[in-house]
PDB file of N, CA and C in Angstrom:
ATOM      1  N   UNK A   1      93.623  89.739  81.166  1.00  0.00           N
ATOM      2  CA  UNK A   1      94.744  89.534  82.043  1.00  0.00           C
ATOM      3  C   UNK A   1      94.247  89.143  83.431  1.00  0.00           C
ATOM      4  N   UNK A   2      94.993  88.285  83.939  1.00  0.00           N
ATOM      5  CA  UNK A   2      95.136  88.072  85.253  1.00  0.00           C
ATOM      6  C   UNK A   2      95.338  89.059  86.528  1.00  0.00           C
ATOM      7  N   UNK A   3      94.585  89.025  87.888  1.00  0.00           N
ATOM      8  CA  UNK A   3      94.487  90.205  88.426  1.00  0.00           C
ATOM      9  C   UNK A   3      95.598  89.392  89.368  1.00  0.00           C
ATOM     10  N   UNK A   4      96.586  89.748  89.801  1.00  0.00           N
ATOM     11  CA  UNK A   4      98.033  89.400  90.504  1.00  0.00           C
ATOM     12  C   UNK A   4      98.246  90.186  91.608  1.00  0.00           C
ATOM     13  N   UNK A   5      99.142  90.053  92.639  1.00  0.00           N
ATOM     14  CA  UNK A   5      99.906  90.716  93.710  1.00  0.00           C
ATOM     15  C   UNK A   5     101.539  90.604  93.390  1.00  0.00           C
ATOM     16  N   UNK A   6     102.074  91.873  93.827  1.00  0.00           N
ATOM     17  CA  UNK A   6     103.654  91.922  94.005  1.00  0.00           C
ATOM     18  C   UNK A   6     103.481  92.479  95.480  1.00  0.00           C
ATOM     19  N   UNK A   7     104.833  92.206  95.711  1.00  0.00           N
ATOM     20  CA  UNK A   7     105.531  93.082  97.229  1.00  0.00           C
ATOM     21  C   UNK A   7     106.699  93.079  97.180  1.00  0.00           C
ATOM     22  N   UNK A   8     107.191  93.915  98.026  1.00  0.00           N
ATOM     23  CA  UNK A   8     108.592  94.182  98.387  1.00  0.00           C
ATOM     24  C   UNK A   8     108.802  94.023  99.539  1.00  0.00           C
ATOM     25  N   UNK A   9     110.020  93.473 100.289  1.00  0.00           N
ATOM     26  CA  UNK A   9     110.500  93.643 101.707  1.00  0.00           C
ATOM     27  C   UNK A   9     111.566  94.571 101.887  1.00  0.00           C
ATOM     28  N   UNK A  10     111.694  95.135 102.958  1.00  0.00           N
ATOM     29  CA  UNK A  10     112.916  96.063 103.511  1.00  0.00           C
ATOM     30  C   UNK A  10     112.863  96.286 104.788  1.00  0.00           C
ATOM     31  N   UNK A  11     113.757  95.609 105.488  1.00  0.00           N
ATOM     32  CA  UNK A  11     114.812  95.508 106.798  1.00  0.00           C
ATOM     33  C   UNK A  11     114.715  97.176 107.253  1.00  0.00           C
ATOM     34  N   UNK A  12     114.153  97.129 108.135  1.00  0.00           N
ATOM     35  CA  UNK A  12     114.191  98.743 109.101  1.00  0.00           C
ATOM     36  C   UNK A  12     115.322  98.587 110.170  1.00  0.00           C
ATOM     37  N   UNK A  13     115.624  97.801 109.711  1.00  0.00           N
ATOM     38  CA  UNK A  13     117.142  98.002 111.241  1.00  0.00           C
ATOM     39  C   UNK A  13     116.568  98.047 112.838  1.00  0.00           C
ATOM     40  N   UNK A  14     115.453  97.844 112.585  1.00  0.00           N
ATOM     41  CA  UNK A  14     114.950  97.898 114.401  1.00  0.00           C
ATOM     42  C   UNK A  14     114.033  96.710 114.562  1.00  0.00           C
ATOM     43  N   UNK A  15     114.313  96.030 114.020  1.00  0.00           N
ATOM     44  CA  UNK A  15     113.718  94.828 114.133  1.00  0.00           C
ATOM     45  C   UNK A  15     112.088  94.435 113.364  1.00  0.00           C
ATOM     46  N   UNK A  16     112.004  95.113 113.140  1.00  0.00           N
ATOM     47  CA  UNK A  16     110.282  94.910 111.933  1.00  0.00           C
ATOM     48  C   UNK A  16     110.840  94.967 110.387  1.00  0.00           C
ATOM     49  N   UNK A  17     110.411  94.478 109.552  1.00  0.00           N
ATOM     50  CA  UNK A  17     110.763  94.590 108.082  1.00  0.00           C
ATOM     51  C   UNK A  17     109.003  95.426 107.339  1.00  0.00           C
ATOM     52  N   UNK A  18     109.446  96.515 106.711  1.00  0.00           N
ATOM     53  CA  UNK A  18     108.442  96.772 105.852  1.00  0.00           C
ATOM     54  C   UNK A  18     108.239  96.281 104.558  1.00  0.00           C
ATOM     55  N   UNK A  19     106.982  95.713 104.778  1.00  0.00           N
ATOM     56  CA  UNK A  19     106.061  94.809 103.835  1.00  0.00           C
ATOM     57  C   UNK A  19     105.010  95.721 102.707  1.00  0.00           C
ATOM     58  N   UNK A  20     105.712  96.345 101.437  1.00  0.00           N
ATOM     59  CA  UNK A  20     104.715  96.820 100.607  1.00  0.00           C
ATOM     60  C   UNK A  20     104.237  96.101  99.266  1.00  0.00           C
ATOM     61  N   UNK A  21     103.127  96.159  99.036  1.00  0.00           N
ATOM     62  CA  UNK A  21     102.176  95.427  98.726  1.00  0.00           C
ATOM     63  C   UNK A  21     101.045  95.910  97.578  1.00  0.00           C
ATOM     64  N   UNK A  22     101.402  95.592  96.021  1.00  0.00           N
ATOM     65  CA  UNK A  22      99.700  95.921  95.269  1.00  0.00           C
ATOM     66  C   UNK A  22      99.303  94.367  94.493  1.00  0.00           C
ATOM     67  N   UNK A  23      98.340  95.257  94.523  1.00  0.00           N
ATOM     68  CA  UNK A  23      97.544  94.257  93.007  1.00  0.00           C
ATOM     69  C   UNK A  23      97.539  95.120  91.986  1.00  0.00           C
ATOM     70  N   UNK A  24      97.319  94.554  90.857  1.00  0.00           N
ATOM     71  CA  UNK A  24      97.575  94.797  89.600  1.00  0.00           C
ATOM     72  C   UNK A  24      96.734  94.105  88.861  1.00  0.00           C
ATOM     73  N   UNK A  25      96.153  94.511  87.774  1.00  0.00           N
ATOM     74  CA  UNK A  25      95.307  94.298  86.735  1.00  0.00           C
ATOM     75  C   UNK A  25      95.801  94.354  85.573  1.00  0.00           C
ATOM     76  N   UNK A  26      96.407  93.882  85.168  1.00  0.00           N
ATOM     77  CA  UNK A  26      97.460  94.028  83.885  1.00  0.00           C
ATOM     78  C   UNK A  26      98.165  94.936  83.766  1.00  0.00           C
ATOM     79  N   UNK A  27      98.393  94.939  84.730  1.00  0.00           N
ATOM     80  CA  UNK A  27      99.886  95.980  84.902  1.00  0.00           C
ATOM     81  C   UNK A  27      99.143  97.458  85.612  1.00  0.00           C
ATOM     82  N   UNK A  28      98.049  97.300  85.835  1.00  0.00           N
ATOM     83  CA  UNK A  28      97.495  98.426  86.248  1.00  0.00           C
ATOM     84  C   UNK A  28      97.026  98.814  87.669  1.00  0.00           C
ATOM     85  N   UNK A  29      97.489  99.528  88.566  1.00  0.00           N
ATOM     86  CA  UNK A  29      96.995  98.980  90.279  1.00  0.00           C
ATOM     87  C   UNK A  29      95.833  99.232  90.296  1.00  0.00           C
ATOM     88  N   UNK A  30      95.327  98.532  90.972  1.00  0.00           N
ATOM     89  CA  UNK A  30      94.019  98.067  91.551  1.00  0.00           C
ATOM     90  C   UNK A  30      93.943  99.096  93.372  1.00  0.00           C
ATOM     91  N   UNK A  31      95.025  98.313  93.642  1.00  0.00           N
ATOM     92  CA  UNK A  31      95.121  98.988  95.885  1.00  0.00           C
ATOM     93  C   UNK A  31      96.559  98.221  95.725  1.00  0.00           C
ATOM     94  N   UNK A  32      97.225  99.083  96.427  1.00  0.00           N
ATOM     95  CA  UNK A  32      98.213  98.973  97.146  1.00  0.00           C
ATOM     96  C   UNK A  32      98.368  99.267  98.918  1.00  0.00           C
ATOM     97  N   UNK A  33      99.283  98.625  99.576  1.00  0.00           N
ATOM     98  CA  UNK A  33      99.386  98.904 100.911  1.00  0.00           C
ATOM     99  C   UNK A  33     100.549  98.515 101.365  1.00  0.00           C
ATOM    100  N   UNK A  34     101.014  99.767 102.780  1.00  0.00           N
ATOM    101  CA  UNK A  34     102.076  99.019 103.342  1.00  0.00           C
ATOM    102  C   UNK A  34     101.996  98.883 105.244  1.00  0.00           C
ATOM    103  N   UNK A  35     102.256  98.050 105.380  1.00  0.00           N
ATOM    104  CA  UNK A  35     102.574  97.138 106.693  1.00  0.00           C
ATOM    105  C   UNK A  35     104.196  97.221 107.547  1.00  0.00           C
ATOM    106  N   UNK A  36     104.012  96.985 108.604  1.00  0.00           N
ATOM    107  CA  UNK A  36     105.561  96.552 109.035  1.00  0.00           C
ATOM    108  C   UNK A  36     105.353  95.164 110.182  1.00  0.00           C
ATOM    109  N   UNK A  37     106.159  94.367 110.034  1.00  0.00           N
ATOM    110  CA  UNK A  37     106.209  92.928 110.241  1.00  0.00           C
ATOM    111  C   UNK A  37     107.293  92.637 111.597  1.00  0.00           C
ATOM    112  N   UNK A  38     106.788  92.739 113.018  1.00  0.00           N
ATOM    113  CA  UNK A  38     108.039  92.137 113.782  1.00  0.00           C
ATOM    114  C   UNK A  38     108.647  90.628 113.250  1.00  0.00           C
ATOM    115  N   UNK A  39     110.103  91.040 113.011  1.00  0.00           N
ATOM    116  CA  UNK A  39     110.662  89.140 112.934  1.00  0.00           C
ATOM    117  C   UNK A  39     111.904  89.727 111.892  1.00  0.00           C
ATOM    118  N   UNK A  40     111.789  88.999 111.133  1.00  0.00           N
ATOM    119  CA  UNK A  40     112.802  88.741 109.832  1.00  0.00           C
ATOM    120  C   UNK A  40     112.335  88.651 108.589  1.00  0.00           C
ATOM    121  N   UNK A  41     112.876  88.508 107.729  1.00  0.00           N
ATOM    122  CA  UNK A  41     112.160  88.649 105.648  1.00  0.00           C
ATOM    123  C   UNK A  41     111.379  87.434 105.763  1.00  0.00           C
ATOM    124  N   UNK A  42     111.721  86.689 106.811  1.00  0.00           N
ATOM    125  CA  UNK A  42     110.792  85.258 106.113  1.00  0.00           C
ATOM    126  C   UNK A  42     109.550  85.191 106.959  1.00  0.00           C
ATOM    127  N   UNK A  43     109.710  85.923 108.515  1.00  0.00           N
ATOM    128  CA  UNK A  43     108.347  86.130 108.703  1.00  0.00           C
ATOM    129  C   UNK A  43     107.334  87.288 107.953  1.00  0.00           C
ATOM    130  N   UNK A  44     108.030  88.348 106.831  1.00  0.00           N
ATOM    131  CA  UNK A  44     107.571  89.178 106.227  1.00  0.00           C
ATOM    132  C   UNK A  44     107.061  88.401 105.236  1.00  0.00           C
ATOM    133  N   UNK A  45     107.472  87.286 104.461  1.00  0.00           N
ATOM    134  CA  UNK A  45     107.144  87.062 103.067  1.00  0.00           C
ATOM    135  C   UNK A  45     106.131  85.779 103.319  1.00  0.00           C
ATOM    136  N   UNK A  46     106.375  84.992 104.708  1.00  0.00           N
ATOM    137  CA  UNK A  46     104.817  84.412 105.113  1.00  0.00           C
ATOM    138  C   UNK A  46     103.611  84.936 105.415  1.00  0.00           C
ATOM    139  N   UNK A  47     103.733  86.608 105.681  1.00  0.00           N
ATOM    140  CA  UNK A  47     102.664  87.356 106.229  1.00  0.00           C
ATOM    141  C   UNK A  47     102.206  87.673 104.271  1.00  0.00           C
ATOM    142  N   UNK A  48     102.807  88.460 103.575  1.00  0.00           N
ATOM    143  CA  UNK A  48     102.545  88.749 102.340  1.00  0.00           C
ATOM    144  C   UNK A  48     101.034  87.894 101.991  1.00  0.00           C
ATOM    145  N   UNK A  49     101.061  86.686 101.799  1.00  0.00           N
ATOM    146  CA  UNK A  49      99.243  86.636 101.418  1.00  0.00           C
ATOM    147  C   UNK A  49      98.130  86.781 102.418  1.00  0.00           C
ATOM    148  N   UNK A  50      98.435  86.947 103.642  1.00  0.00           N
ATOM    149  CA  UNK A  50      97.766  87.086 104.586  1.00  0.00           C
ATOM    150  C   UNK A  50      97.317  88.686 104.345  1.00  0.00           C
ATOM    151  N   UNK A  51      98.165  89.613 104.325  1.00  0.00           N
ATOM    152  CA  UNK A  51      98.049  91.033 104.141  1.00  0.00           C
ATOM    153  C   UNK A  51      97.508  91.458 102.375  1.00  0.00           C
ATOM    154  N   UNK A  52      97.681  90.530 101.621  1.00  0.00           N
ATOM    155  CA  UNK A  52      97.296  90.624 100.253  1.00  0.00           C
ATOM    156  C   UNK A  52      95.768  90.199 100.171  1.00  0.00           C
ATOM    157  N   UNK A  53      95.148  89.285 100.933  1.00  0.00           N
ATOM    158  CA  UNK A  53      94.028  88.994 101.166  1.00  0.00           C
ATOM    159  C   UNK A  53      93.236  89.527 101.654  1.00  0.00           C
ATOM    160  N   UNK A  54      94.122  90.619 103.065  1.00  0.00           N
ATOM    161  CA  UNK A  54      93.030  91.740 103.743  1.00  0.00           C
ATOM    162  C   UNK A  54      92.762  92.851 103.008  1.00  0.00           C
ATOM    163  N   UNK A  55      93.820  93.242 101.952  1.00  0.00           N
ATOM    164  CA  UNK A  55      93.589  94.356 101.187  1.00  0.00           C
ATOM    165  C   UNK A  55      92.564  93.951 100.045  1.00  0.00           C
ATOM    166  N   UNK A  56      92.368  92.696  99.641  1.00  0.00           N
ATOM    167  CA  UNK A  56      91.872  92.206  98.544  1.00  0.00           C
ATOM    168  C   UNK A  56      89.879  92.236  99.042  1.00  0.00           C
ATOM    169  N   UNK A  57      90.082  91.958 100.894  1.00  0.00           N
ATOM    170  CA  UNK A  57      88.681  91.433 101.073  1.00  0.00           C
ATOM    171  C   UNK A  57      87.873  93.268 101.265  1.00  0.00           C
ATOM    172  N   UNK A  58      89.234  93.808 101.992  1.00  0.00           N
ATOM    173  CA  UNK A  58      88.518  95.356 102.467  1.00  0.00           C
ATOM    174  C   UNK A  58      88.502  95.699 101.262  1.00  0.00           C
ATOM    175  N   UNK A  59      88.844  95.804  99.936  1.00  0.00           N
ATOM    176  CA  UNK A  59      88.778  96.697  99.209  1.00  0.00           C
ATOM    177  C   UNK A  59      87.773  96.074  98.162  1.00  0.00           C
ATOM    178  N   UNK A  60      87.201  95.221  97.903  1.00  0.00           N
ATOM    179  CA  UNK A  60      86.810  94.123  97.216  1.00  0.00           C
ATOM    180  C   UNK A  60      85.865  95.577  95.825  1.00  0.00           C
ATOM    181  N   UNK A  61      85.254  96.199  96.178  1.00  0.00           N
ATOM    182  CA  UNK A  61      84.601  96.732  95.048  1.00  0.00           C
ATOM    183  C   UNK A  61      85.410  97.539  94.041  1.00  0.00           C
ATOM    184  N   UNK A  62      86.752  97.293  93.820  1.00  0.00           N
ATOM    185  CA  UNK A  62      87.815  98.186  93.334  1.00  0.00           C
ATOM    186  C   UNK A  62      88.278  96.674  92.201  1.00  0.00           C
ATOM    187  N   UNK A  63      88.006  95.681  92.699  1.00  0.00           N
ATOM    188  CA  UNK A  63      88.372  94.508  92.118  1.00  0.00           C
ATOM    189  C   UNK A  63      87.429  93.977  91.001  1.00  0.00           C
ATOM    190  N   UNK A  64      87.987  93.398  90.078  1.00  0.00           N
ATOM    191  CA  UNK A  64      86.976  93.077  88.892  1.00  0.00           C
ATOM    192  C   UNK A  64      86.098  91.938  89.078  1.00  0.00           C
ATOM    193  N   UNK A  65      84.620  91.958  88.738  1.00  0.00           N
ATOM    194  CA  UNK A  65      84.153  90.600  89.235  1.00  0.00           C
ATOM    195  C   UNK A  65      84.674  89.301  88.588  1.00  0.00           C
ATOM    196  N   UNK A  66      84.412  88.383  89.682  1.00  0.00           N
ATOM    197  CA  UNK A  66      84.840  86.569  88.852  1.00  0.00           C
ATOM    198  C   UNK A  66      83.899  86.332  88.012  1.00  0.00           C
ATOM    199  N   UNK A  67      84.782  86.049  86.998  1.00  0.00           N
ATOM    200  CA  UNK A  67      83.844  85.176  85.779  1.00  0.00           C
ATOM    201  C   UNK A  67      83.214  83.760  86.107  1.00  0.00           C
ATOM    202  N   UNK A  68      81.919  83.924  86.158  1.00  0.00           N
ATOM    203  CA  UNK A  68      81.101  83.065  86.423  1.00  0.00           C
ATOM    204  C   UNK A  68      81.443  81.502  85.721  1.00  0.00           C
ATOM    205  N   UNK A  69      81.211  80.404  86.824  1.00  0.00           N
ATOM    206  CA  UNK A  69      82.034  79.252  86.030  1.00  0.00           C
ATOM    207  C   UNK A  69      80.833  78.268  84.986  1.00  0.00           C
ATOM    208  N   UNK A  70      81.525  77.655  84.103  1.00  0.00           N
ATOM    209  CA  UNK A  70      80.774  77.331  83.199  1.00  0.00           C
ATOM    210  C   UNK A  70      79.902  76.060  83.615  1.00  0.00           C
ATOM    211  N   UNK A  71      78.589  76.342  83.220  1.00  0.00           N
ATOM    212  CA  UNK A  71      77.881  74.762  84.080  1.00  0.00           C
ATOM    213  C   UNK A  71      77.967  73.761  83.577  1.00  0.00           C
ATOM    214  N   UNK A  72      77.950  73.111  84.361  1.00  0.00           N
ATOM    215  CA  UNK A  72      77.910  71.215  83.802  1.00  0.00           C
ATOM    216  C   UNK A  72      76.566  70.455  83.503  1.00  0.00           C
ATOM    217  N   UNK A  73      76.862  69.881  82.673  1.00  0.00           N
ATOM    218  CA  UNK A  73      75.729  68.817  82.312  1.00  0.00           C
ATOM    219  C   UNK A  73      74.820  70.093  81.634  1.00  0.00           C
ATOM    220  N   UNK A  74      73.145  69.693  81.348  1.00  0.00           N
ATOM    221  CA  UNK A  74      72.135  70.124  81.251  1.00  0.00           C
ATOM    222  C   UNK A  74      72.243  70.386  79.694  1.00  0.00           C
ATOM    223  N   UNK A  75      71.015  70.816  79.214  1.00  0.00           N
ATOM    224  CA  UNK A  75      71.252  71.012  77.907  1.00  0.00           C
ATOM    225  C   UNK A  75      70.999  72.306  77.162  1.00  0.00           C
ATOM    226  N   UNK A  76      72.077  72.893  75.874  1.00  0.00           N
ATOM    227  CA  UNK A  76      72.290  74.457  75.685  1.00  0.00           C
ATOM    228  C   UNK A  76      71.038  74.306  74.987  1.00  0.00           C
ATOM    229  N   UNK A  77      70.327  75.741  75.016  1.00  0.00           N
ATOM    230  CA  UNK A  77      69.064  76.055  74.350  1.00  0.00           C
ATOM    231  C   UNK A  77      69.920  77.093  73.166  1.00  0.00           C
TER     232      UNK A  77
END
């Protein structure tokens, strides 16, 4: 499976929207986090990969490694 992000937004009535936030591993969390966003849902849901990326880079040893990509050319032994 694919390692993914969800979030949610919700309007605090005082002007910031809270921005919560996981990854998932096939359905399984990895890190989750939550944030609050001065503006509106749409400056919340432009911040979302920005904040999905900081949790992704700080937390990075919780994350599964990348599968190494397959090489080109040369010849299989």
């Amino acid at each position: 499976m694919a390692v993914t992000y969800s979030y949610s937004v919700q309007d605090m009535g005082d002007g910031t929207i809270r921005l919560s936030l996981q990854w998932l591993d096939g359905g399984t969390e990895i890190v989750s986090g939550v944030t609050h966003v001065k503006g509106d849902m749409t400056a919340a849901k432009a911040y979302a990969r920005v904040f999905a990326e900081d949790l992704r880079r700080n937390f990075a040893e919780r994350f599964p490694p990348e599968p190494l990509p397959m090489p080109e050319g040369g010849v299989m032994l």
